[in-house]
N, C-alpha and C. Protein backbone atom coordinates (compact mmCIF):
# COMPACT_ATOMS: atom_id res chain seq x y z
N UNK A 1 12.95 4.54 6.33
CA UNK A 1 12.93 3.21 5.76
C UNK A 1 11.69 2.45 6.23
N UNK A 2 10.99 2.56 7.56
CA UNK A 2 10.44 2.03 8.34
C UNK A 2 9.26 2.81 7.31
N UNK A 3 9.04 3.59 6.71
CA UNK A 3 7.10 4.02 6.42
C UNK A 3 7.46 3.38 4.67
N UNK A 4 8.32 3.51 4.06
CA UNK A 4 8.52 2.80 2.66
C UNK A 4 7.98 0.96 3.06
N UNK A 5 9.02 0.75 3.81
CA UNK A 5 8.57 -0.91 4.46
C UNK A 5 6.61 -1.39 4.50
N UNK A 6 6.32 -0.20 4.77
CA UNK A 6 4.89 -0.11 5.61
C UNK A 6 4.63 0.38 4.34
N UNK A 7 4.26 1.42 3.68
CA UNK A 7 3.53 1.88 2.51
C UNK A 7 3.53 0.47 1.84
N UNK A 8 4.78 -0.78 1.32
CA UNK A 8 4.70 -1.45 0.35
C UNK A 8 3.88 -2.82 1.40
N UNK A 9 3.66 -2.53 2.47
CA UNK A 9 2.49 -3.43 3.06
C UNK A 9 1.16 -3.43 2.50
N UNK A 10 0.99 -2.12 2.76
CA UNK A 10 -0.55 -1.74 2.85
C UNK A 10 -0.70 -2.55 1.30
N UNK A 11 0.43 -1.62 0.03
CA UNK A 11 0.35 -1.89 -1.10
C UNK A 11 -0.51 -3.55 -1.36
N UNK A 12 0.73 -4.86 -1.16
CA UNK A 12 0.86 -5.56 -1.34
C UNK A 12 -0.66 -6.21 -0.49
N UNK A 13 -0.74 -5.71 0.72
CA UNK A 13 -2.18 -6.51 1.17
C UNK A 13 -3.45 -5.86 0.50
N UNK A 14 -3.56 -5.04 -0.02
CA UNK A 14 -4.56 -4.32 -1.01
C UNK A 14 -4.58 -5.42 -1.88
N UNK A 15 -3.59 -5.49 -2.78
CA UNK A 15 -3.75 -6.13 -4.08
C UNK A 15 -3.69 -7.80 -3.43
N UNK A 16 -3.63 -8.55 -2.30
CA UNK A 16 -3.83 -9.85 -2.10
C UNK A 16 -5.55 -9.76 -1.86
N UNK A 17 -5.83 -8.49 -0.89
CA UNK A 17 -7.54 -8.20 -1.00
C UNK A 17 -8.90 -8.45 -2.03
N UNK A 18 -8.02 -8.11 -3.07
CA UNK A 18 -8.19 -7.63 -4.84
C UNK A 18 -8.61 -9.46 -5.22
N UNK A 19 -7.22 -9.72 -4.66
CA UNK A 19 -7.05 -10.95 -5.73
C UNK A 19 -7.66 -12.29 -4.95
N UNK A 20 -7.50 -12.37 -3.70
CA UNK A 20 -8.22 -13.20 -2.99
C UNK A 20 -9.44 -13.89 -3.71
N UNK A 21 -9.74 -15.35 -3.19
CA UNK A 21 -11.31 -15.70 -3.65
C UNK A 21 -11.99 -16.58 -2.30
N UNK A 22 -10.96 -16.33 -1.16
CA UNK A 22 -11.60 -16.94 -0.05
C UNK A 22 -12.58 -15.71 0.77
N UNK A 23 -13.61 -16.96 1.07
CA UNK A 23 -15.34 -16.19 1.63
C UNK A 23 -14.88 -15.59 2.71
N UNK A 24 -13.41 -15.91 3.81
CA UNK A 24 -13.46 -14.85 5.01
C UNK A 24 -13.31 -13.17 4.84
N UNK A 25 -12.85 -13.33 3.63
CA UNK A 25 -12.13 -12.17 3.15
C UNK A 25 -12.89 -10.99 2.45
N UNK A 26 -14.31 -11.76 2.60
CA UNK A 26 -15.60 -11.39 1.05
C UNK A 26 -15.61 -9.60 2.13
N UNK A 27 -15.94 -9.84 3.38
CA UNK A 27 -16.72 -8.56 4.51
C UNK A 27 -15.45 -7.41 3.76
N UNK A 28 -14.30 -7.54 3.65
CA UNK A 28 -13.14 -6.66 3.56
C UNK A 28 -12.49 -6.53 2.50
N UNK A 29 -13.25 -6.87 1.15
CA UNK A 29 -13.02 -6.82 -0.12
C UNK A 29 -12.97 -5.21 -0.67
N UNK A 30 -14.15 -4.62 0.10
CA UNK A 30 -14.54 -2.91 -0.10
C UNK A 30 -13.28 -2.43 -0.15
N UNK A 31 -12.53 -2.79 0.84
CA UNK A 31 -11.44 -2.02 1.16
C UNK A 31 -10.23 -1.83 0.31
N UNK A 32 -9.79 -2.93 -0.46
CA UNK A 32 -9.14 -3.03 -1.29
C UNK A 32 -8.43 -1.88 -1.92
N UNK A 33 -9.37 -1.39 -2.63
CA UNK A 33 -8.63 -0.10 -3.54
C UNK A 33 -8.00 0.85 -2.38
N UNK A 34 -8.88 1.31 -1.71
CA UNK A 34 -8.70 1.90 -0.51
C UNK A 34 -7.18 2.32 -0.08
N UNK A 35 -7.06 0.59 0.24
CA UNK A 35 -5.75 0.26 0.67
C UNK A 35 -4.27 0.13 -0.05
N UNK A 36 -4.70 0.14 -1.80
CA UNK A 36 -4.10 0.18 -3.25
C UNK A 36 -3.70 1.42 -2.61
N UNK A 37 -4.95 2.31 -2.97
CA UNK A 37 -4.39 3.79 -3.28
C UNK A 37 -3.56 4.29 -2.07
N UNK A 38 -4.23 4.14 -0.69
CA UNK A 38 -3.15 4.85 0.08
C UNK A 38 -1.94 4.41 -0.23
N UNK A 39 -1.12 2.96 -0.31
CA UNK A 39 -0.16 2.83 -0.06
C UNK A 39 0.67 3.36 -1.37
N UNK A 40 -0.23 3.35 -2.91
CA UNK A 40 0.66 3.70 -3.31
C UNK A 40 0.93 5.13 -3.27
N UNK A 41 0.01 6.01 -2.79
CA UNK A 41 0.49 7.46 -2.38
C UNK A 41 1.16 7.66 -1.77
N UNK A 42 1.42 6.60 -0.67
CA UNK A 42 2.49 7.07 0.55
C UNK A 42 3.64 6.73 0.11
N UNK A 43 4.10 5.74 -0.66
CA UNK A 43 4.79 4.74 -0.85
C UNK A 43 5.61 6.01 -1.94
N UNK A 44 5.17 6.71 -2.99
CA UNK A 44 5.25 7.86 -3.79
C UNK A 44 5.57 8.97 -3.21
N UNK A 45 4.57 9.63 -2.68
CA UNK A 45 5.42 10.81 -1.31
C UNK A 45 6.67 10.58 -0.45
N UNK A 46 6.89 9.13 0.00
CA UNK A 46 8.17 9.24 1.42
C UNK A 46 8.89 8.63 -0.46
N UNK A 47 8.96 8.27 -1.12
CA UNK A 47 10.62 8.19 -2.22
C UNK A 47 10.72 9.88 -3.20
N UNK A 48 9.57 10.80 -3.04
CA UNK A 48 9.65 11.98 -3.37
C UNK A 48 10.66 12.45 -2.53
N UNK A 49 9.73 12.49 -1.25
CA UNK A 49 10.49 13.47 -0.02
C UNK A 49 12.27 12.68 0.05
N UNK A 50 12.56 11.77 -0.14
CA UNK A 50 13.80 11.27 -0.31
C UNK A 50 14.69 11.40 -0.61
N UNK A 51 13.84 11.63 -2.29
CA UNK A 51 14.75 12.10 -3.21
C UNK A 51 15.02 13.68 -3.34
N UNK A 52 14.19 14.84 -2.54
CA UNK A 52 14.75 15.57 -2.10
C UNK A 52 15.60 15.72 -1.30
N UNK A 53 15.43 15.34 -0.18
CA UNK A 53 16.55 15.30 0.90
C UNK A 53 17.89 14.65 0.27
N UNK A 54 17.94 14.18 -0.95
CA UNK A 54 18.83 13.94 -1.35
C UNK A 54 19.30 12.46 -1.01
N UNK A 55 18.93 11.80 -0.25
CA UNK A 55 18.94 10.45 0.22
C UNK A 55 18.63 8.81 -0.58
N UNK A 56 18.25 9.70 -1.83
CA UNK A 56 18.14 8.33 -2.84
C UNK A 56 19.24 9.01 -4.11
């Protein structure tokens, strides 16, 4: 439960990255997708592995 929690972090602060228009944020904008894509891979793999184990 604890890496789903965390995958839809990364998710959700990616896409505030994305969407942001404040200048502190300009240095760590690169990162964005970055941080899109991992989470939604992880976020996709641990409800795969889940739904094998039979747990969803």
């Amino acid at each position: 439960m604890f890496g789903i929690i965390l995958a839809g972090l990364l998710l959700a602060f990616g896409v505030f990255l994305k969407a942001t228009k404040d200048p502190g944020f300009a240095s760590t904008k690169k990162f964005s997708w970055l941080l899109i894509a991992l989470g939604a891979i992880t976020l996709a793999g641990k409800l795969i592995i889940m739904y094998q184990k039979g747990e969803i």
